[in-house]
C-alpha atoms as a PDB file:
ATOM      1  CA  UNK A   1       0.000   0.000   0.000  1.00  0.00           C
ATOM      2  CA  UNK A   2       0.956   3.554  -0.787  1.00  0.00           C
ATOM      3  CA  UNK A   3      -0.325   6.832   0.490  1.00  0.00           C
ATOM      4  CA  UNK A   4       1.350   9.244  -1.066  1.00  0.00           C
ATOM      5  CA  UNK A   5      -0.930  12.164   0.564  1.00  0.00           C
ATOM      6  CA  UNK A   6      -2.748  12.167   4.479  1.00  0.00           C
ATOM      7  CA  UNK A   7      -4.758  14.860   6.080  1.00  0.00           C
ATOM      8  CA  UNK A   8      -5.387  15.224   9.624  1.00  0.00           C
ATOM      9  CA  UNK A   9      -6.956  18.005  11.044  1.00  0.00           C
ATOM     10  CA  UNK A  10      -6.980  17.125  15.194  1.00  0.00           C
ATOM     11  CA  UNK A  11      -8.310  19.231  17.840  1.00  0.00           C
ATOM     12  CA  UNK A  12      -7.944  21.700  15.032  1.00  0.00           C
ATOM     13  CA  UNK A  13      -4.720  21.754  14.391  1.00  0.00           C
ATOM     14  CA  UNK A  14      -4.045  20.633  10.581  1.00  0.00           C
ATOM     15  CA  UNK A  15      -1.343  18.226   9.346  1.00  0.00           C
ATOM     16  CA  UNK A  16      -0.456  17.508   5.736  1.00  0.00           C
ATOM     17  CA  UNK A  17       2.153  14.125   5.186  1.00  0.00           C
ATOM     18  CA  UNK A  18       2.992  14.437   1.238  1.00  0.00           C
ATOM     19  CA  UNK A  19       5.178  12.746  -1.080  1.00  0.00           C
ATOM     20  CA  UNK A  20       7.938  15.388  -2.456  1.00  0.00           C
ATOM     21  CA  UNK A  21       5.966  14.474  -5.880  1.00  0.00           C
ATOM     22  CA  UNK A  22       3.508  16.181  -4.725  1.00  0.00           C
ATOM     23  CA  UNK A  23       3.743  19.131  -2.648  1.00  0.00           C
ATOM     24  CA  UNK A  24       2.371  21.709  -4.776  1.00  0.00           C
ATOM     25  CA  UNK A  25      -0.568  19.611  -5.075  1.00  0.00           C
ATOM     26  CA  UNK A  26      -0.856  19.558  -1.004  1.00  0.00           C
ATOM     27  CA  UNK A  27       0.020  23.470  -0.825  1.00  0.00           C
ATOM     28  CA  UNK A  28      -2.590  23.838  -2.842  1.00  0.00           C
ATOM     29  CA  UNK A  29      -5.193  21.808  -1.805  1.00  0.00           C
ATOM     30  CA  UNK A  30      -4.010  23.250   1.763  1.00  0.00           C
ATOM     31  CA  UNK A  31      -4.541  27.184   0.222  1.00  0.00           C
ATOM     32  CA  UNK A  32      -8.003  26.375  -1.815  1.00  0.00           C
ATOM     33  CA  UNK A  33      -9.875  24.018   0.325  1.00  0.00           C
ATOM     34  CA  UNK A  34      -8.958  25.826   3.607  1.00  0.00           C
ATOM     35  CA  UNK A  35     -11.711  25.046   6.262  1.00  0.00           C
ATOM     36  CA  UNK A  36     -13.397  22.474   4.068  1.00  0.00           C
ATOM     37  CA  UNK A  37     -10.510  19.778   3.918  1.00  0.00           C
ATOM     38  CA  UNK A  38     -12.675  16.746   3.901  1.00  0.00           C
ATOM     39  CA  UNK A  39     -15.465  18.235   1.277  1.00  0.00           C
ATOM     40  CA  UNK A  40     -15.934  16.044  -1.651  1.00  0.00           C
ATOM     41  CA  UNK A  41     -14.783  19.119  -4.107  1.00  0.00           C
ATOM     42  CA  UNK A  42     -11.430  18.739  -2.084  1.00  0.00           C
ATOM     43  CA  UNK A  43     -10.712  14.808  -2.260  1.00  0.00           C
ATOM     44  CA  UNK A  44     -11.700  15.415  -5.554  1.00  0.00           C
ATOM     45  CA  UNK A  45      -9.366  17.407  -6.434  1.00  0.00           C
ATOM     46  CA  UNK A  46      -6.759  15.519  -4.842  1.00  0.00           C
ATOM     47  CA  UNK A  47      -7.993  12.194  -6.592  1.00  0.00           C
ATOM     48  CA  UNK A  48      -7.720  14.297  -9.940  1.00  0.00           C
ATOM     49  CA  UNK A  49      -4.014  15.622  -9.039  1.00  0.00           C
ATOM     50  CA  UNK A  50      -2.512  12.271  -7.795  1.00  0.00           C
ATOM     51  CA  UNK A  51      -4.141   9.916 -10.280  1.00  0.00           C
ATOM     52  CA  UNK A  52      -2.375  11.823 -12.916  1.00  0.00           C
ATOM     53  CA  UNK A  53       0.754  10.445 -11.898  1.00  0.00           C
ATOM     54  CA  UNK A  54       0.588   7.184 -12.182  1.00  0.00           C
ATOM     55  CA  UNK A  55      -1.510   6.233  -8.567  1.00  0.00           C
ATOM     56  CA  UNK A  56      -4.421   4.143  -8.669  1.00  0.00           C
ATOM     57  CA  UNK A  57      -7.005   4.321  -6.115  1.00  0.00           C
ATOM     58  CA  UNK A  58      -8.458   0.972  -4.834  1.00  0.00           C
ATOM     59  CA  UNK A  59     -10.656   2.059  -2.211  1.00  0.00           C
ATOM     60  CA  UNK A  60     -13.597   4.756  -1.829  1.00  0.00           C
ATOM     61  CA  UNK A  61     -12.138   8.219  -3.021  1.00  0.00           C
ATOM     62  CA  UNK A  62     -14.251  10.133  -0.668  1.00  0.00           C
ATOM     63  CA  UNK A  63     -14.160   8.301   2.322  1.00  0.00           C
ATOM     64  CA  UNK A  64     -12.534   9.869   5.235  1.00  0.00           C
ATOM     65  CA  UNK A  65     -12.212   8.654   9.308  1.00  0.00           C
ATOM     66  CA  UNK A  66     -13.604  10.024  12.311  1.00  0.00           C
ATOM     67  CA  UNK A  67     -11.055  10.090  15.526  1.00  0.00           C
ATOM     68  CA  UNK A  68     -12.413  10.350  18.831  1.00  0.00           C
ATOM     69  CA  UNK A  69     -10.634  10.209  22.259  1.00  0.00           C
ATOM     70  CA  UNK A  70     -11.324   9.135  25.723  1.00  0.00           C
ATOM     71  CA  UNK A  71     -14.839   7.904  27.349  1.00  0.00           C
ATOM     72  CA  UNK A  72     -16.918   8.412  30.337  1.00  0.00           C
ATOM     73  CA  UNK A  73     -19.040   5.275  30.196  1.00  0.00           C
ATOM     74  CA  UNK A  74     -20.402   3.906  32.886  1.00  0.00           C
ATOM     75  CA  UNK A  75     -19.834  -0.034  32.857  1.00  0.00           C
ATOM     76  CA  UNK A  76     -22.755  -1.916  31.089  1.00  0.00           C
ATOM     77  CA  UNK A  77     -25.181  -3.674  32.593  1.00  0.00           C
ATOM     78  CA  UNK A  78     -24.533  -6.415  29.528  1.00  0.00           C
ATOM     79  CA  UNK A  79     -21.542  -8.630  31.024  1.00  0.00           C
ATOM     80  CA  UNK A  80     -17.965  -8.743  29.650  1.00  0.00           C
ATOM     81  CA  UNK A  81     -15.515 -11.111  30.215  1.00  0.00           C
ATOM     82  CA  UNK A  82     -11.400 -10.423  29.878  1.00  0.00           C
ATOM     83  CA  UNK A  83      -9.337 -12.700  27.506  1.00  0.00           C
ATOM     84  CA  UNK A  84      -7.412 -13.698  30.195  1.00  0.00           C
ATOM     85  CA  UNK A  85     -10.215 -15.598  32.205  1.00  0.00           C
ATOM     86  CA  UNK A  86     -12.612 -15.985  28.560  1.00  0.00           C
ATOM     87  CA  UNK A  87     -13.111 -19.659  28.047  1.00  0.00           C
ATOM     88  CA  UNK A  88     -14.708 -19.903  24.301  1.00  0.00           C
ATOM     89  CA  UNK A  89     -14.112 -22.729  21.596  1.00  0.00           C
ATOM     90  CA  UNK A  90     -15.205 -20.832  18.755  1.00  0.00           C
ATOM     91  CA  UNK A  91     -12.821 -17.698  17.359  1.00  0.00           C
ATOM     92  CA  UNK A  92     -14.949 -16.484  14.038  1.00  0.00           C
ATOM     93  CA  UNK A  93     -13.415 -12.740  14.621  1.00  0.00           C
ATOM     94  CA  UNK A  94     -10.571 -11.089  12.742  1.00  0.00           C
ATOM     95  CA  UNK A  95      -8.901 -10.767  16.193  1.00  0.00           C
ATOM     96  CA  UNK A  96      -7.158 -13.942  16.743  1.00  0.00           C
ATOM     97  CA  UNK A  97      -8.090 -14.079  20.417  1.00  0.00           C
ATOM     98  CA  UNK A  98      -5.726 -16.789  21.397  1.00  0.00           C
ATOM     99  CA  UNK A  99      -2.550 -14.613  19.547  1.00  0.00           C
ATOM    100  CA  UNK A 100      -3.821 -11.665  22.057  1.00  0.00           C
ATOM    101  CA  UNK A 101      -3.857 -13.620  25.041  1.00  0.00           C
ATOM    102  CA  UNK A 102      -0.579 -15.401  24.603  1.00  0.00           C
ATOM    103  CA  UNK A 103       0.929 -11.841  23.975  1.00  0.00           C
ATOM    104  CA  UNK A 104      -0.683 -10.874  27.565  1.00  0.00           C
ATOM    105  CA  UNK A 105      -2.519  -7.629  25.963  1.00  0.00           C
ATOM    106  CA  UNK A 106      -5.580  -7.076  26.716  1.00  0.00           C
ATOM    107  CA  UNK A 107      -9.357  -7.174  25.222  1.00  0.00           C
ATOM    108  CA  UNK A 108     -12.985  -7.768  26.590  1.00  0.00           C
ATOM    109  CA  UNK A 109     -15.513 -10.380  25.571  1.00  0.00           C
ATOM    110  CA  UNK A 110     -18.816 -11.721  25.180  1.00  0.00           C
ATOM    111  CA  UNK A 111     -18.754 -15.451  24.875  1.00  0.00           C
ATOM    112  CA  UNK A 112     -22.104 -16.891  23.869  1.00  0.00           C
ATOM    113  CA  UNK A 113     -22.633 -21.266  23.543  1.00  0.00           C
ATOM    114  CA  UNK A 114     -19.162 -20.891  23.335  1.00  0.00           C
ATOM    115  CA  UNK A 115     -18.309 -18.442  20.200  1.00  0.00           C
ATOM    116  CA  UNK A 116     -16.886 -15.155  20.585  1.00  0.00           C
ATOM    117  CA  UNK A 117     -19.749 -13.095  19.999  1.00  0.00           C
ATOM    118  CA  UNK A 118     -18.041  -9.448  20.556  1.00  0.00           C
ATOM    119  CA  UNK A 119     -14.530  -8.491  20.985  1.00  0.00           C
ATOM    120  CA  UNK A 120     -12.682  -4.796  21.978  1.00  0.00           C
ATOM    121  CA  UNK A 121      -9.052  -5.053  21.793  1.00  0.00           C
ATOM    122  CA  UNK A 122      -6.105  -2.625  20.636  1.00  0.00           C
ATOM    123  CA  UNK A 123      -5.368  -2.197  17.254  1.00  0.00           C
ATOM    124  CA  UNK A 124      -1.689  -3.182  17.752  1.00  0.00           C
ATOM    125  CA  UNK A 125       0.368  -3.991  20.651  1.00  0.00           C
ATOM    126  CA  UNK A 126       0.205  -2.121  24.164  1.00  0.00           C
ATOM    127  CA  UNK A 127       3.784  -1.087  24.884  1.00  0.00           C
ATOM    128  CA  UNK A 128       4.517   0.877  28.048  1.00  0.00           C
ATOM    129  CA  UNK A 129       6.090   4.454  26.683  1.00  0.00           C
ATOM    130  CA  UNK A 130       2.524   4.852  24.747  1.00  0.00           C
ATOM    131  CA  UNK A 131       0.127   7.344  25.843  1.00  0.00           C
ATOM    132  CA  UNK A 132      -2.698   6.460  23.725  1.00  0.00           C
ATOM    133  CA  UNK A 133      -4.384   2.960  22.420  1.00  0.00           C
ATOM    134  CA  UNK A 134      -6.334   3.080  19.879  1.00  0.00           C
ATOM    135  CA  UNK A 135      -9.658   0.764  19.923  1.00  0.00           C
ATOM    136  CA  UNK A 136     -11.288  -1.416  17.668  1.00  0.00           C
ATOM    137  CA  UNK A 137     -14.596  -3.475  17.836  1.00  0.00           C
ATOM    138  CA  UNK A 138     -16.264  -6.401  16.196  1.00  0.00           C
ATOM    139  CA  UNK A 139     -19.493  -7.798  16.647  1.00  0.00           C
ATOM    140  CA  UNK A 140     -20.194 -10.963  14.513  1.00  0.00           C
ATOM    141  CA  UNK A 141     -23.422 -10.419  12.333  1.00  0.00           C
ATOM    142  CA  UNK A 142     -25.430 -13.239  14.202  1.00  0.00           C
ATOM    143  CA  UNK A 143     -24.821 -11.126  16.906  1.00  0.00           C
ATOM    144  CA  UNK A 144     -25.613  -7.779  16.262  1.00  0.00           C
ATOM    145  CA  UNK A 145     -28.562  -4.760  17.412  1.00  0.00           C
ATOM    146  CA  UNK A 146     -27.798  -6.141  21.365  1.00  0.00           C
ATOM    147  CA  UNK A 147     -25.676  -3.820  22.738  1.00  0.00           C
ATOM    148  CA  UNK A 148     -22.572  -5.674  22.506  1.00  0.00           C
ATOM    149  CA  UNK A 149     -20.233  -3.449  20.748  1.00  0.00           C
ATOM    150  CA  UNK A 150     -21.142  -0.947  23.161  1.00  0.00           C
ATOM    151  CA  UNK A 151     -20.427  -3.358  25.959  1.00  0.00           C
ATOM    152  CA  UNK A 152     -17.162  -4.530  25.053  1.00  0.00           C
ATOM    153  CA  UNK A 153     -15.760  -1.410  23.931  1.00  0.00           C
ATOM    154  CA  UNK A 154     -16.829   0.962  26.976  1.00  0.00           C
ATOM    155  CA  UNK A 155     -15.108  -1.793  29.150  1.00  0.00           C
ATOM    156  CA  UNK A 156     -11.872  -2.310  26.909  1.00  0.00           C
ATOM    157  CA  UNK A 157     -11.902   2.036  27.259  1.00  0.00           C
ATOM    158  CA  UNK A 158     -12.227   1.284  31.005  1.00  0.00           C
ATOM    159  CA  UNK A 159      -9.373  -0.950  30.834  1.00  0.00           C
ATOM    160  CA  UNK A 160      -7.042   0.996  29.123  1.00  0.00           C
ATOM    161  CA  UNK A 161      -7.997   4.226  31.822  1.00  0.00           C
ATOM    162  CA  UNK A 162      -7.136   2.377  34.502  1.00  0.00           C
ATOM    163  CA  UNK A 163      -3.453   1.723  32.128  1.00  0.00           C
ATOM    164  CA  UNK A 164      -3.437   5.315  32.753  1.00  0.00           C
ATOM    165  CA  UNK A 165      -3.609   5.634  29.107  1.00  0.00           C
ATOM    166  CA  UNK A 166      -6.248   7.483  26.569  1.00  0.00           C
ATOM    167  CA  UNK A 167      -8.590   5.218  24.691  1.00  0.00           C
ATOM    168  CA  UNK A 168      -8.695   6.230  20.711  1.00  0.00           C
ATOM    169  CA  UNK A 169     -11.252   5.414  18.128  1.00  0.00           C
ATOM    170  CA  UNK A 170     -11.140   5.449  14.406  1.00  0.00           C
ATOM    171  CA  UNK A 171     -14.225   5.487  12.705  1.00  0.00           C
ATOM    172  CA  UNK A 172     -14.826   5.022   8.609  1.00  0.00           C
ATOM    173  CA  UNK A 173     -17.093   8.385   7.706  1.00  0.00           C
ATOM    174  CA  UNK A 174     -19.493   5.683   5.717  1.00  0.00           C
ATOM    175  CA  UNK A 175     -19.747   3.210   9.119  1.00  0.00           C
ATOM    176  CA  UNK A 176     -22.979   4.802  10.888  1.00  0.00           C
ATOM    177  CA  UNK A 177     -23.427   1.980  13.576  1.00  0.00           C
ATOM    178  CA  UNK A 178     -19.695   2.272  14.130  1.00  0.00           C
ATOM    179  CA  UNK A 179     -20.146   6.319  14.812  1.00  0.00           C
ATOM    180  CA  UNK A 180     -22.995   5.860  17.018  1.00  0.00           C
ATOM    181  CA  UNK A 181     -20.615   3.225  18.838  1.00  0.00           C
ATOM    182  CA  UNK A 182     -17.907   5.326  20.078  1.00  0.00           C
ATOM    183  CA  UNK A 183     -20.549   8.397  21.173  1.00  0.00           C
ATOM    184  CA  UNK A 184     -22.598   5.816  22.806  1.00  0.00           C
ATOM    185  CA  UNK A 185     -19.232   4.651  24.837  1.00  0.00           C
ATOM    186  CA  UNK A 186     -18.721   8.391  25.890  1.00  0.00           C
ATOM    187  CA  UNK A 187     -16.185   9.178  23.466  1.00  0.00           C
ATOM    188  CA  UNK A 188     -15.651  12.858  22.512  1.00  0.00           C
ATOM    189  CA  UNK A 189     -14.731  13.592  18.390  1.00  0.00           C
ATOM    190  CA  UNK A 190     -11.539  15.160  18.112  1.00  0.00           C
ATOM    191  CA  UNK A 191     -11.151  15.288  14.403  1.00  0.00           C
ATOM    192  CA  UNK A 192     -11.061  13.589  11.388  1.00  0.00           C
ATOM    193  CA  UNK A 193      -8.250  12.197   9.278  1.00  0.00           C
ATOM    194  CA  UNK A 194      -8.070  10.782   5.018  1.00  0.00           C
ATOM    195  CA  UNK A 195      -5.744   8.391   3.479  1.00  0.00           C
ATOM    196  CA  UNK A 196      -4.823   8.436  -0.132  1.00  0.00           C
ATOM    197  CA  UNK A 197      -4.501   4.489  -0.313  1.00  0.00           C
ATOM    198  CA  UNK A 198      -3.584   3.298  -3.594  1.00  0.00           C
ATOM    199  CA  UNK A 199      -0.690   1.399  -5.838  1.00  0.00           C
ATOM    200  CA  UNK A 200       1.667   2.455  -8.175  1.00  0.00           C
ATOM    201  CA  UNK A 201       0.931   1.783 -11.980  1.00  0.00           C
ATOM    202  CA  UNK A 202       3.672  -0.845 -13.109  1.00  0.00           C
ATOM    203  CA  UNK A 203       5.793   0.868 -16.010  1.00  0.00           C
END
């Protein structure tokens, strides 16, 4: 993967990562879409610029992620169970439970006849200098519309507190459910960010 161009604009302070290639195209699209970064006219622009060169998109042009930070949950009444004690036979997720408790990081759980119904974990390893963790969720489909995302993830942000760390939360602009997810858990918006993820035409 290649991203040649990303935009962050977090607790409003702006942040451009370019390619030498294409700096002009960033000081531009800094200078013309100024206070409308994430507007379709401006991805649009940038889609037109970088394409030209050679970069082929192969995901949604437009979309774009919200970030949010922290969470004042209270614990759910829905019970959670951490990987370390979780006794499940049935791992559908794209987690790999078993490679997250053998690593000793930790995540929260619903277990349900045995599957792994809903999972909150980090997004990459935990290591001790880091002041922030980002969060991810899944709920498998069979699953879904009972409040387990919510669960799991307001305890995982609960876990990582108590860390004395900041929960994080990335959320694809086009993932409603996901959205209402993190405000749901008490998490606050603190931005957005875009990736320009493509590949490089072969010559």
């Amino acid at each position: 993967m290649i991203i040649p161009i990303s935009v962050s604009l977090l607790n409003n302070e702006l942040n451009i990562q370019v390619y030498e290639e294409f700096l002009s195209v960033a000081e531009e699209y800094e200078k013309r879409y100024a206070n409308r970064y994430f507007s379709k006219e401006a991805f649009e622009f940038l889609d037109r610029n970088i394409n030209a060169d050679g970069y082929l998109r192969y995901d949604d042009p437009s979309e774009f992620y919200y970030v949010f930070e922290g969470s004042n949950a209270s614990v759910s009444e829905i019970e959670t169970v951490d990987i370390e004690v979780a006794e499940y036979t049935v791992d559908d997720t794209e987690f790999e439970a078993d490679v997250i408790r053998e690593n000793e990081q930790p995540a929260s759980l619903i277990i349900k006849d045995g599957r792994i119904a809903a999972i909150s974990a980090a997004n990459y390893f935990i290591e001790d200098d880091e002041e922030e963790v980002e969060l991810a969720v899944e709920t498998l489909p069979e699953f879904r519309g009972n409040g387990y995302a919510k669960a799991v993830l307001s305890d995982m942000a609960q876990k990582v507190i108590k860390m004395g760390k900041i929960p994080t939360y990335r959320a694809s602009c086009f993932n409603k459910a996901s959205i209402a997810t993190a405000l749901s858990c008490g998490f606050s918006e603190i931005g957005k960010e875009y990736y320009y993820n493509c590949y490089k035409e072969e010559e």
